[in-house]
C-alpha atoms as a PDB file:
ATOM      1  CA  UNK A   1       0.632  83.947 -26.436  1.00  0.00           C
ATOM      2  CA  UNK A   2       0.639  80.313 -28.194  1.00  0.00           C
ATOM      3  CA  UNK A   3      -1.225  80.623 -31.404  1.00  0.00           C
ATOM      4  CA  UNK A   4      -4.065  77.438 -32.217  1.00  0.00           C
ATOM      5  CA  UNK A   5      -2.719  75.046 -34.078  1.00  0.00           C
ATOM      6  CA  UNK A   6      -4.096  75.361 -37.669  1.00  0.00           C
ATOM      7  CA  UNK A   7      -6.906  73.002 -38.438  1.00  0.00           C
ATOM      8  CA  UNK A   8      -6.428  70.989 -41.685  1.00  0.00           C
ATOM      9  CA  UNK A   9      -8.510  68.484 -44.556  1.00  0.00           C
ATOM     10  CA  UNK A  10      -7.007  65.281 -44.893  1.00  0.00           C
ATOM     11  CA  UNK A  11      -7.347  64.295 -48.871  1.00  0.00           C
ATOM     12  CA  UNK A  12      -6.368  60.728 -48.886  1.00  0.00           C
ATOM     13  CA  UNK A  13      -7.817  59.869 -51.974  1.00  0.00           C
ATOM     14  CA  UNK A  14      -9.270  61.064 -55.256  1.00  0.00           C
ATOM     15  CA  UNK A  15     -12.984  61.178 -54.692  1.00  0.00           C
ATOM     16  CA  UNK A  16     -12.022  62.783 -51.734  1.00  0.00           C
ATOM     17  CA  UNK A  17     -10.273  65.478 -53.159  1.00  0.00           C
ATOM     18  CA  UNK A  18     -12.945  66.082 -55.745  1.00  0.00           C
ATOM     19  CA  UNK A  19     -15.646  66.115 -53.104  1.00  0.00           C
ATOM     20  CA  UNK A  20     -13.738  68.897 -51.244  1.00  0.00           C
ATOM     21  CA  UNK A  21     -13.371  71.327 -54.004  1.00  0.00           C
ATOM     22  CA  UNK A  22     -16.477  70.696 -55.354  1.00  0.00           C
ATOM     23  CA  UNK A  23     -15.390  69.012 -58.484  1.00  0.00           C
ATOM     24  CA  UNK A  24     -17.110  66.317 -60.516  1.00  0.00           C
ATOM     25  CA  UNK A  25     -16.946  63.039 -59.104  1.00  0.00           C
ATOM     26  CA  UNK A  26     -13.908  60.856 -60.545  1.00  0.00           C
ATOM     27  CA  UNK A  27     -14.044  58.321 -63.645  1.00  0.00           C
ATOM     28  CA  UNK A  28     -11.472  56.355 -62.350  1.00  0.00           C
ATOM     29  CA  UNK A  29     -10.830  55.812 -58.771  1.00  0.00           C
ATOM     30  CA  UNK A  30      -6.917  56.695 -58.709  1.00  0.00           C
ATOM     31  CA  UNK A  31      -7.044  59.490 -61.287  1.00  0.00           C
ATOM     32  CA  UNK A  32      -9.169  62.373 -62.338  1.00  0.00           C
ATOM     33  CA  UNK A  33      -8.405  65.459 -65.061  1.00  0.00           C
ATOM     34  CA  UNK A  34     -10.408  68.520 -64.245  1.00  0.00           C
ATOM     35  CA  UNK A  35     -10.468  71.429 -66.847  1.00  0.00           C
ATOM     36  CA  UNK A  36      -9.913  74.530 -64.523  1.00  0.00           C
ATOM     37  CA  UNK A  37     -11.529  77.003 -67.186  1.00  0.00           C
ATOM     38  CA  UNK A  38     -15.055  75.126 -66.330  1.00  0.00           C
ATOM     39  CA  UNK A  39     -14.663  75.071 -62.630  1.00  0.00           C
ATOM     40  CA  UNK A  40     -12.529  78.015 -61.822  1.00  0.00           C
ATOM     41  CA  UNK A  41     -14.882  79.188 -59.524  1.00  0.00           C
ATOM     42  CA  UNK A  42     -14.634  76.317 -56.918  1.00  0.00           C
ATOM     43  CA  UNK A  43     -10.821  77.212 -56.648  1.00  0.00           C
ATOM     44  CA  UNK A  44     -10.769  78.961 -53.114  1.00  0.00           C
ATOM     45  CA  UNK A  45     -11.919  76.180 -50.884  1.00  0.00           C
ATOM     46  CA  UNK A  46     -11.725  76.961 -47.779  1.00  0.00           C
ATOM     47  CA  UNK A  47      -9.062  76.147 -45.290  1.00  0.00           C
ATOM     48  CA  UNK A  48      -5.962  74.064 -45.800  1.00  0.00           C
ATOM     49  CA  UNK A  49      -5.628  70.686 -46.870  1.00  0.00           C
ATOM     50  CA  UNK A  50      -3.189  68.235 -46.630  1.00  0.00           C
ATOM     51  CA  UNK A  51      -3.066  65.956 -49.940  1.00  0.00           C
ATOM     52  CA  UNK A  52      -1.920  62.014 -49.895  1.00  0.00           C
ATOM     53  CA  UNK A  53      -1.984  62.718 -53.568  1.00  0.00           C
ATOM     54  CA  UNK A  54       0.040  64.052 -56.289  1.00  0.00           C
ATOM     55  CA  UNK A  55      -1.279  66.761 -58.141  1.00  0.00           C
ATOM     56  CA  UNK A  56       0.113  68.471 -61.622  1.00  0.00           C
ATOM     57  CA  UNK A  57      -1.568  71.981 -63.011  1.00  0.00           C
ATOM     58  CA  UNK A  58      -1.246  73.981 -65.763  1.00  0.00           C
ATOM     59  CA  UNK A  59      -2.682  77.264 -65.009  1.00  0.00           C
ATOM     60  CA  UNK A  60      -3.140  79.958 -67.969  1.00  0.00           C
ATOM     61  CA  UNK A  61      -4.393  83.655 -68.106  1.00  0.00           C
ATOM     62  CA  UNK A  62      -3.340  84.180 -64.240  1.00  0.00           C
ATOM     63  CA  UNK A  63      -3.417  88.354 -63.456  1.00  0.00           C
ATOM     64  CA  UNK A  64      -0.915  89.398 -61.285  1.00  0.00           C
ATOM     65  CA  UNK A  65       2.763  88.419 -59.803  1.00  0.00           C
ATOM     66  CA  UNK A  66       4.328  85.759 -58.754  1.00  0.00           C
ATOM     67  CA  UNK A  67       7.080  84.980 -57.007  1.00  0.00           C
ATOM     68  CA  UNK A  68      10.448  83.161 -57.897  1.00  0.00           C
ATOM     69  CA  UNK A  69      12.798  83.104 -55.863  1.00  0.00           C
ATOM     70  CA  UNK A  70      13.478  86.350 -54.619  1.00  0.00           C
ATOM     71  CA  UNK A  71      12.070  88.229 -57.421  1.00  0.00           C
ATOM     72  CA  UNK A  72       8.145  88.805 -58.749  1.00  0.00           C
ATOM     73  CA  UNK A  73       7.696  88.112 -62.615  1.00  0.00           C
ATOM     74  CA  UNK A  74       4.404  88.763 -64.495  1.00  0.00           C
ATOM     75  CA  UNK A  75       3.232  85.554 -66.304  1.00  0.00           C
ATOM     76  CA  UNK A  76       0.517  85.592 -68.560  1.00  0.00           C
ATOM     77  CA  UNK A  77       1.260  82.275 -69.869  1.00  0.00           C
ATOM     78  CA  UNK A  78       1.740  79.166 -68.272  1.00  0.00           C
ATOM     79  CA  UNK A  79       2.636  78.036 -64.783  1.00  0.00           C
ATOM     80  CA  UNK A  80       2.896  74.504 -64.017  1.00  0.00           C
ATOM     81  CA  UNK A  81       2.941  73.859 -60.386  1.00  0.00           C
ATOM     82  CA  UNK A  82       3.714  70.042 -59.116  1.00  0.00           C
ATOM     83  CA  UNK A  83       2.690  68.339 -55.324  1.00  0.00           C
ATOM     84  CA  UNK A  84       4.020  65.340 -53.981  1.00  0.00           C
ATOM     85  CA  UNK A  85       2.031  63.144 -51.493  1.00  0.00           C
ATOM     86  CA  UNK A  86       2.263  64.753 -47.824  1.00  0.00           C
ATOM     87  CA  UNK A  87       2.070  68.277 -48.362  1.00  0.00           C
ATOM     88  CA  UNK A  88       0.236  71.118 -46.820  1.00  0.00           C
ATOM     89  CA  UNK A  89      -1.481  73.270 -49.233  1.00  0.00           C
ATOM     90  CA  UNK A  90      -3.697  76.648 -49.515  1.00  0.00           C
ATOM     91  CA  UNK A  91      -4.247  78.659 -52.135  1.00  0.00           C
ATOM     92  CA  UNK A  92      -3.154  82.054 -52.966  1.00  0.00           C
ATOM     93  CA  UNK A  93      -5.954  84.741 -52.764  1.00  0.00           C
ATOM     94  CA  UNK A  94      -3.878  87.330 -54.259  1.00  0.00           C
ATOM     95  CA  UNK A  95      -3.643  86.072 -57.692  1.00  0.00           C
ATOM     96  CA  UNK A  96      -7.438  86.934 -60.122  1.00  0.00           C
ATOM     97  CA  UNK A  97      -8.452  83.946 -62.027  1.00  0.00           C
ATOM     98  CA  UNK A  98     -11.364  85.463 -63.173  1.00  0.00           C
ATOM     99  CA  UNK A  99      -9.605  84.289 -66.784  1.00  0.00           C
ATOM    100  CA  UNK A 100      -8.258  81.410 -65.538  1.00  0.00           C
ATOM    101  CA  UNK A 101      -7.721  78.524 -67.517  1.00  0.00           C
ATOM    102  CA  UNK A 102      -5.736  75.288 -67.882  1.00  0.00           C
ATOM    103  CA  UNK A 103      -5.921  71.912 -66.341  1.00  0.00           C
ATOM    104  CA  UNK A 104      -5.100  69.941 -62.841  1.00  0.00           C
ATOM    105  CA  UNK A 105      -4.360  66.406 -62.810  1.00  0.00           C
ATOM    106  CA  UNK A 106      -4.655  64.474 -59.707  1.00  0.00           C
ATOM    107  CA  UNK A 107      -3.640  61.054 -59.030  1.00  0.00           C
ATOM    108  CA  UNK A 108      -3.437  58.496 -56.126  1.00  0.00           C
ATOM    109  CA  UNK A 109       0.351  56.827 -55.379  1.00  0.00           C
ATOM    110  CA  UNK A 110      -1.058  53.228 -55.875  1.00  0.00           C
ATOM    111  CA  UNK A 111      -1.557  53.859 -59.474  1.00  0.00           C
ATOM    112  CA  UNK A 112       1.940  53.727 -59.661  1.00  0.00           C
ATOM    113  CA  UNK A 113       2.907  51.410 -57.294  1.00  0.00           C
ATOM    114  CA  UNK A 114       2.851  48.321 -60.445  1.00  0.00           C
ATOM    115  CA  UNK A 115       5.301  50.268 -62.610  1.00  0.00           C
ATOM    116  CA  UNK A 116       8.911  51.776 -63.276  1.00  0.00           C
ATOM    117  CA  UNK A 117       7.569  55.386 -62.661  1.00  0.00           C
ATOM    118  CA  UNK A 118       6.326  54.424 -58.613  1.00  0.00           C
ATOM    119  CA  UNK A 119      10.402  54.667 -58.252  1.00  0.00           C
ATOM    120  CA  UNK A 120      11.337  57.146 -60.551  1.00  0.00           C
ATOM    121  CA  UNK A 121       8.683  60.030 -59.894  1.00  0.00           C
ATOM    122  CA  UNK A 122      10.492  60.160 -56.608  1.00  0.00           C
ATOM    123  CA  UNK A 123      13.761  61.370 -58.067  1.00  0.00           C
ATOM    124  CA  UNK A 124      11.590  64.487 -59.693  1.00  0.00           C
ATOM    125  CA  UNK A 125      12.926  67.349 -57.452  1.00  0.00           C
ATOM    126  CA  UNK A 126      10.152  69.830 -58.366  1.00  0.00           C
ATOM    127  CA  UNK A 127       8.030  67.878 -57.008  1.00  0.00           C
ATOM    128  CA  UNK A 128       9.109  68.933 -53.553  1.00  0.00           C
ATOM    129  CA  UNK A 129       9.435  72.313 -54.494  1.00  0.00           C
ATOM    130  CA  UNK A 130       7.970  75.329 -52.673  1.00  0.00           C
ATOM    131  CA  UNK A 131       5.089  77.458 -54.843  1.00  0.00           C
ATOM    132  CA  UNK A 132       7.464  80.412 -56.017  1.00  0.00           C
ATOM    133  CA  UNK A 133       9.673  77.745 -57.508  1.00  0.00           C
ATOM    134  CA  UNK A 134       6.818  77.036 -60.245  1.00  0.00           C
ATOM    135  CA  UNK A 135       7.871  75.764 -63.926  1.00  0.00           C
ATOM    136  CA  UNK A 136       7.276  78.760 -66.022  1.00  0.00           C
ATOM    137  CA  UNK A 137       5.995  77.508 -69.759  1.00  0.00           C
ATOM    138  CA  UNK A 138       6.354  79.284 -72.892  1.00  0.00           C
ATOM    139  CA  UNK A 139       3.366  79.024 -75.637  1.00  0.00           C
ATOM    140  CA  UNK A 140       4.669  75.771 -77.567  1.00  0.00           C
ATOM    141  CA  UNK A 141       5.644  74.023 -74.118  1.00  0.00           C
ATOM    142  CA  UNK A 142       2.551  74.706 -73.207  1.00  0.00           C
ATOM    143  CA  UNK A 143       1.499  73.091 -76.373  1.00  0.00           C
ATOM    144  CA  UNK A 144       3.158  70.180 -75.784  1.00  0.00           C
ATOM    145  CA  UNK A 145       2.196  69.172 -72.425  1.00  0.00           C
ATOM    146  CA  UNK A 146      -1.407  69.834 -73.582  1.00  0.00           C
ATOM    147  CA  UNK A 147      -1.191  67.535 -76.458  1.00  0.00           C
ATOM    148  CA  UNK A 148       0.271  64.457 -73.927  1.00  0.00           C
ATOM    149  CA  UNK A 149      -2.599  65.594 -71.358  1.00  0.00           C
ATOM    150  CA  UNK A 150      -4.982  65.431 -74.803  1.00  0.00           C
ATOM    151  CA  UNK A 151      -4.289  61.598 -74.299  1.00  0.00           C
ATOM    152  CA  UNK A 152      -4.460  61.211 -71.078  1.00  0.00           C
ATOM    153  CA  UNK A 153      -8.079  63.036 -71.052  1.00  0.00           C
ATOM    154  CA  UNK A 154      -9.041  60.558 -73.930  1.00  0.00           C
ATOM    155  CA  UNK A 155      -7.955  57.334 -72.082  1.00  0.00           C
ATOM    156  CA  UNK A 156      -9.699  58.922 -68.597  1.00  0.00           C
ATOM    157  CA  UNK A 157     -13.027  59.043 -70.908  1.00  0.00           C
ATOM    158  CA  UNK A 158     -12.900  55.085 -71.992  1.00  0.00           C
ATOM    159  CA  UNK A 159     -14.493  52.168 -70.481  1.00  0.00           C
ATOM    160  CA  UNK A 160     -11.859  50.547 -68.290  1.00  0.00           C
ATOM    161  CA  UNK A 161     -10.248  47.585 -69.590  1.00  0.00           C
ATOM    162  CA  UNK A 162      -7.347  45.749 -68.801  1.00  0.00           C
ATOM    163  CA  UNK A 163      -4.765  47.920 -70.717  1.00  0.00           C
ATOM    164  CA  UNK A 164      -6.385  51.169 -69.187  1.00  0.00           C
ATOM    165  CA  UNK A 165      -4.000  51.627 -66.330  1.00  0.00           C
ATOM    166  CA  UNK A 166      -0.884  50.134 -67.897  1.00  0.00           C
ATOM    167  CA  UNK A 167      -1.932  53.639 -70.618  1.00  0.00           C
ATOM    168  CA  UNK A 168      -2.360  55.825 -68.172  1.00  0.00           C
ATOM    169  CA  UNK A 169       1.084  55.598 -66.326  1.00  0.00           C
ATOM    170  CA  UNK A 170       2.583  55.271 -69.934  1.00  0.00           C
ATOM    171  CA  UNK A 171       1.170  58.983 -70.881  1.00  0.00           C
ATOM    172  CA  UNK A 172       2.044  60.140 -67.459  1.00  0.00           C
ATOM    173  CA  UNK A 173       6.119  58.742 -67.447  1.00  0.00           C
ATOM    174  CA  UNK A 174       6.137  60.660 -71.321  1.00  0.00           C
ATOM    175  CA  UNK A 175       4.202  64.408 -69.622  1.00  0.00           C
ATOM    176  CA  UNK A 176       7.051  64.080 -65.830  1.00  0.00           C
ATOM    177  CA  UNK A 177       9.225  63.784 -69.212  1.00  0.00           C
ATOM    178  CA  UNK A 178       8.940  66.932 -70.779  1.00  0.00           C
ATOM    179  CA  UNK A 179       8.445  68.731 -67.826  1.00  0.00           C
ATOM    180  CA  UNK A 180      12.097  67.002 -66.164  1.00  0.00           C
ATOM    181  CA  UNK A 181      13.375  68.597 -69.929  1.00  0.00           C
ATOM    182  CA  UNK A 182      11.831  72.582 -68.631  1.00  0.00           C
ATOM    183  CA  UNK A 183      12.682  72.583 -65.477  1.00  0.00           C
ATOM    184  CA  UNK A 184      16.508  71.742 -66.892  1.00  0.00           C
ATOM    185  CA  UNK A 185      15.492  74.211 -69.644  1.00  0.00           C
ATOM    186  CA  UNK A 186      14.190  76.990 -66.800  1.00  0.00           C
ATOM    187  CA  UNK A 187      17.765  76.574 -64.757  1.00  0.00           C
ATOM    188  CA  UNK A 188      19.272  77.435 -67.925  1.00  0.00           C
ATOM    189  CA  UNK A 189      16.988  80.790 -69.351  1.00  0.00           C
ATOM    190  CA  UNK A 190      17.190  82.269 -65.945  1.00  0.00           C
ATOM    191  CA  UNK A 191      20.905  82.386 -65.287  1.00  0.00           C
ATOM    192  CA  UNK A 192      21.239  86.377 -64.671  1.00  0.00           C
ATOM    193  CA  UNK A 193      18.985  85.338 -60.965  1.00  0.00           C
ATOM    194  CA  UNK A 194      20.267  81.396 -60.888  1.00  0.00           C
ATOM    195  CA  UNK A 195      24.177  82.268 -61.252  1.00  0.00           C
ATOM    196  CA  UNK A 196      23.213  84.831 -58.122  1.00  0.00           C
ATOM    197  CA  UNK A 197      21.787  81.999 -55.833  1.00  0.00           C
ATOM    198  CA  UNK A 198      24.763  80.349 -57.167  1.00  0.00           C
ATOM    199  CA  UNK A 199      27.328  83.022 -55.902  1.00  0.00           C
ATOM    200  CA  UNK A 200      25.304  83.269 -52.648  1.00  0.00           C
ATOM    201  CA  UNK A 201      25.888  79.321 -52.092  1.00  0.00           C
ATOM    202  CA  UNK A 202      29.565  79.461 -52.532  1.00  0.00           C
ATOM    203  CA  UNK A 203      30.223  82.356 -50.571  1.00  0.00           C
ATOM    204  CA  UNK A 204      28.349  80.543 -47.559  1.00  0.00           C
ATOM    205  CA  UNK A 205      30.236  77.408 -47.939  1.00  0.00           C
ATOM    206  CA  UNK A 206      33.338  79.115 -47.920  1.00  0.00           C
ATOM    207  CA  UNK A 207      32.149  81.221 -44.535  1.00  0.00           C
ATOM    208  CA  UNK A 208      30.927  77.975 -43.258  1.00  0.00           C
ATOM    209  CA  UNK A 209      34.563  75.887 -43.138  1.00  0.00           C
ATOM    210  CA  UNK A 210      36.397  79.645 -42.622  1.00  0.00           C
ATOM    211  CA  UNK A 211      35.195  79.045 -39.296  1.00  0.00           C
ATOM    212  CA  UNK A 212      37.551  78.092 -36.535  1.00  0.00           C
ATOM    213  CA  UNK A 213      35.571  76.235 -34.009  1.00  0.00           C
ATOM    214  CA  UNK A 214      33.931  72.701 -33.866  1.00  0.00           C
ATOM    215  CA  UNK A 215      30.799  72.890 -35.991  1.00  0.00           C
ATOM    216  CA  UNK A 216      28.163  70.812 -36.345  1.00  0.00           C
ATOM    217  CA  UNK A 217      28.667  68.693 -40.035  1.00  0.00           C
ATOM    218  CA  UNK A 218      27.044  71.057 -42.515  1.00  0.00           C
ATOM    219  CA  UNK A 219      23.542  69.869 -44.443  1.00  0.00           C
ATOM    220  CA  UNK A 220      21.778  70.299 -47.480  1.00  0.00           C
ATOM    221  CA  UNK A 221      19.132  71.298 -45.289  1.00  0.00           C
ATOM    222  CA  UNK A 222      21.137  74.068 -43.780  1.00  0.00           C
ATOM    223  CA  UNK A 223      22.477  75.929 -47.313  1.00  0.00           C
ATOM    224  CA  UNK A 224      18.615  75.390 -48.781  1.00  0.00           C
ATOM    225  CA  UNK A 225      16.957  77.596 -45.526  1.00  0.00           C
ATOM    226  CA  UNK A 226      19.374  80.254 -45.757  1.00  0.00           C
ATOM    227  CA  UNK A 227      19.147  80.543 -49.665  1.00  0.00           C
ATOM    228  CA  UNK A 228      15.066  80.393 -49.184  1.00  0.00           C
ATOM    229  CA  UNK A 229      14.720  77.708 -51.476  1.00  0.00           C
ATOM    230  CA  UNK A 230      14.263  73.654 -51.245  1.00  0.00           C
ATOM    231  CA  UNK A 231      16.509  70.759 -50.793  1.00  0.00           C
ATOM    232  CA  UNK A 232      16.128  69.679 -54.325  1.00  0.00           C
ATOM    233  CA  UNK A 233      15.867  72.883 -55.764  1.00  0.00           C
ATOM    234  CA  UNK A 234      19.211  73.947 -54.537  1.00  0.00           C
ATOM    235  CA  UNK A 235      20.680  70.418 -55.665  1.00  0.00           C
ATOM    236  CA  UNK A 236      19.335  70.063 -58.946  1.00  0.00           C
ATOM    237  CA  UNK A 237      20.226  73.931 -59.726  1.00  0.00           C
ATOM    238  CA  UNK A 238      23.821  73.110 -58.978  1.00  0.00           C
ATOM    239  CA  UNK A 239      23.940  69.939 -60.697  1.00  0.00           C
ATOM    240  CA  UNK A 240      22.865  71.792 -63.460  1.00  0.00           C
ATOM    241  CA  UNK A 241      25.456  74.999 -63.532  1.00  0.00           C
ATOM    242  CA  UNK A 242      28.141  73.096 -61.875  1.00  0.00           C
ATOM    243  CA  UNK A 243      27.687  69.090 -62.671  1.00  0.00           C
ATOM    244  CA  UNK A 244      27.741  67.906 -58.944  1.00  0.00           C
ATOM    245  CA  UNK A 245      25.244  68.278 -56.597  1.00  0.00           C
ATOM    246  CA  UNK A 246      25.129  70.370 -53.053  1.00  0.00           C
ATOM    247  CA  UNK A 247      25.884  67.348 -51.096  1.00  0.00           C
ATOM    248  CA  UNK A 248      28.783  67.249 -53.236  1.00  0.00           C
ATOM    249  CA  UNK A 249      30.192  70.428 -53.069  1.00  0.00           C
ATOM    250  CA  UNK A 250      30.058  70.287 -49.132  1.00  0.00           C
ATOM    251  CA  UNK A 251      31.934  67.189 -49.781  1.00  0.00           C
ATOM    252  CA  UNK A 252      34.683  68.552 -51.448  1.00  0.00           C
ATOM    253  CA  UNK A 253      34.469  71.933 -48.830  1.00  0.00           C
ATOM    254  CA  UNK A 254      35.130  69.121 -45.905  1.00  0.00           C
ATOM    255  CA  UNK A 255      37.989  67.005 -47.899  1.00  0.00           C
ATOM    256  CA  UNK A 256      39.609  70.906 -48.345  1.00  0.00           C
ATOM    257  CA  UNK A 257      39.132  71.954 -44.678  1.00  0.00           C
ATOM    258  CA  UNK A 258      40.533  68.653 -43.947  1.00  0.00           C
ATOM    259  CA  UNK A 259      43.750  69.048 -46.164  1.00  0.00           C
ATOM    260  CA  UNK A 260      44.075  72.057 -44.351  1.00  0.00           C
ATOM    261  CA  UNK A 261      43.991  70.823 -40.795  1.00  0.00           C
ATOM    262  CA  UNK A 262      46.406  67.598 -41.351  1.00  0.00           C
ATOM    263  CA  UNK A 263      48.659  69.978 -42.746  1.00  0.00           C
ATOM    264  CA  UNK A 264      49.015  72.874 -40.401  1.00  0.00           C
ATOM    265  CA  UNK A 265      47.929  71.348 -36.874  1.00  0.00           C
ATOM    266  CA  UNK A 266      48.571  68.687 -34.811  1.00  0.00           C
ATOM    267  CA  UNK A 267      45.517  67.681 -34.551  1.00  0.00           C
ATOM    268  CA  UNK A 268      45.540  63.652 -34.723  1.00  0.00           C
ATOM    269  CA  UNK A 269      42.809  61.890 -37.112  1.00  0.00           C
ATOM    270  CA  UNK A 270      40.101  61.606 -34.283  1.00  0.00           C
ATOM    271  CA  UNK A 271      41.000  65.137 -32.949  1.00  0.00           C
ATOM    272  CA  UNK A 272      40.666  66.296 -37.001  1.00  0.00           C
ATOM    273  CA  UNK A 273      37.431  64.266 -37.461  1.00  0.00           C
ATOM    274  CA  UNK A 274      35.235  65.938 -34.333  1.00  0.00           C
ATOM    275  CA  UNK A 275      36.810  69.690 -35.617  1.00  0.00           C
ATOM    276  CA  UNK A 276      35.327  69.148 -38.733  1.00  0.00           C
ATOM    277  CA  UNK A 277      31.786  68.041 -37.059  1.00  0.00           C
ATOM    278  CA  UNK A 278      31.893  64.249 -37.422  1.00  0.00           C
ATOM    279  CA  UNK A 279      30.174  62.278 -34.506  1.00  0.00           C
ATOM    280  CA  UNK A 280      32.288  58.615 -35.624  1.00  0.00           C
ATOM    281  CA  UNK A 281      36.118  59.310 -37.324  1.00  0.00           C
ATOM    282  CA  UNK A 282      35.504  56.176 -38.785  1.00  0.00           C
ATOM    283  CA  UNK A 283      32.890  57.816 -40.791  1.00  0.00           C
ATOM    284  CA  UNK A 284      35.541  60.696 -41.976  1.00  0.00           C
ATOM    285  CA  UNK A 285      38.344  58.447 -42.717  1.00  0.00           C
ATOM    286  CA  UNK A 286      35.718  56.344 -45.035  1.00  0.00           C
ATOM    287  CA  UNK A 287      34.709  59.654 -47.113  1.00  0.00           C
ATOM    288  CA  UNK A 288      38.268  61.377 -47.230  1.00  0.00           C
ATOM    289  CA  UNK A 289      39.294  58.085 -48.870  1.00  0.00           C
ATOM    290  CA  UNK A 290      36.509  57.991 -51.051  1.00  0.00           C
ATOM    291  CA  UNK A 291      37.232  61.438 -51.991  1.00  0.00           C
ATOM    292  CA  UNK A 292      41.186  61.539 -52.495  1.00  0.00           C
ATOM    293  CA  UNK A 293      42.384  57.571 -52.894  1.00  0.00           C
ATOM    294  CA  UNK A 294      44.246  57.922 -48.995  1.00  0.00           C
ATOM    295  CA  UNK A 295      43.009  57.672 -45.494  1.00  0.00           C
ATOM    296  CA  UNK A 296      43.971  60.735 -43.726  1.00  0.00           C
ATOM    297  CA  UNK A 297      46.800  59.289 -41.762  1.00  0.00           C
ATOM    298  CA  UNK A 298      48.664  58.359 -45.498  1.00  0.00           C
ATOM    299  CA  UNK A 299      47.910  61.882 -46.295  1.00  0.00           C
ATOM    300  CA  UNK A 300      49.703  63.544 -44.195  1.00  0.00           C
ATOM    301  CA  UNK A 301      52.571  61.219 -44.218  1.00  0.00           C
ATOM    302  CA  UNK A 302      52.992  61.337 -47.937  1.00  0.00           C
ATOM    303  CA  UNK A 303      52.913  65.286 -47.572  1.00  0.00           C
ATOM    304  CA  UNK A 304      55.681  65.872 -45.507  1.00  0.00           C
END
């Protein structure tokens, strides 16, 4: 039997946001700071909502587990948790915040739209991250991102002028900042479970061009769903242990499979390029020159 489709709040801005939790009424009409220790119990609101908003928290003294990855870890200390513009949120009843403390910021895309940071906060990957992948803080992280959100809090509370916003999304570049430097950091202090997705990847790659048949031309997408984690997850964890990114090792997995075939078939170039998945040849010549300084035809002939 077809389920109902799941009915859903559109936030589409600020005051709207506020209004649905219950919070005070915004300041400033892109941007609002709520202190989570003072209206903890408006949390569970109900239903889900989709956000065209981003949305940084720091949540302290949360009881219970939480999941990363495939493992639980018990965090008594900070969790930051990030959400992009476009995403479908609900929160989770398992966790108590009966203690819970911290802050959420929430701002509108058009305060950024002006400045540098409109581009570059859409390179953050955590920001499309899934909720298990939250940034796990130690005590004098957490001290840090509370002294940046210190200012932003201060500059919230002032009369508007015409330096206000041009403040604002100076404090916010310097807090995406520091937490860009503990996500890195996070990669890094969990390598026993990161060096284990990493194994997992590379054996799947390898299974994926041992395969004999015509395939379709493997995705990030693809290696990300059956390693339970996001796009940019996957890509920046890799870039981190390994220096290139997924889209680059399945790069260098098709220039390899390719080697192999204008080796040991007879396959000509077009015949080589739909084998290995690609709709145009002209599209595989381009990358296996990109990739080795030869079209494919030059390869072979300078390997025999």
């Amino acid at each position: 039997m077809k389920q109902p489709a799941k009915e859903f709040t559109v936030l589409a801005s600020v005051s709207d946001f506020t209004r649905h939790f219950g919070f005070p009424a915004p300041a400033h009409p892109l941007l609002t700071v709520i202190d989570l220790a003072q209206h903890r119990q408006l949390m569970p609101a109900a239903g889900p909502a989709l956000r065209q908003l981003y949305i940084i928290s720091l949540k302290k003294n949360l009881k219970g587990q939480m999941q990363y990855g495939r493992q639980s870890y018990d965090f008594s200390q900070g969790v930051l948790a990030f959400y992009a513009p476009g995403q479908l949120c609900e929160n989770n009843d398992s966790l108590d915040i009966s203690e819970l403390s911290g802050w959420m910021l929430v701002f509108h895309p058009d305060l950024l739209h002006r400045y540098p940071l409109g581009k570059k906060i859409t390179g953050y990957g955590f920001f499309s991250y899934q909720v298990h992948e939250a940034l796990h803080l130690s005590e004098r992280e957490e001290q840090v991102l509370d002294g940046v959100l210190s200012g932003i809090r201060h500059e919230y509370g002032q009369p508007t002028d015409a330096f206000s916003q041009d403040v604002l999304v100076s404090q916010l570049d310097v807090l995406l900042s520091y937490a860009n430097r503990y996500y890195h950091r996070q990669f890094l202090t969990r390598r026993p479970a990161e060096h284990d997705l990493l194994t997992r990847f590379e054996q799947l790659l390898t299974a994926y061009f041992a395969q004999g048949e015509t395939q379709p031309l493997p995705s990030v997408q693809h290696f990300a769903d059956a390693l339970h984690v996001s796009p940019a997850y996957l890509s920046d964890l890799l870039r981190t242990l390994t220096g290139q990114t997924t889209q680059q090792h399945i790069h260098y997995g098709l220039i390899e499979k390719a080697k192999q075939l204008l080796l040991t078939t007879s396959l000509t170039i077009n015949e080589t390029a739909f084998q290995l998945g690609f709709e145009y040849p002209q599209y595989f010549t381009r990358l296996f020159k990109s990739k080795t300084g030869l079209t494919p035809a030059a390869f072979r002939i300078a390997a025999q």
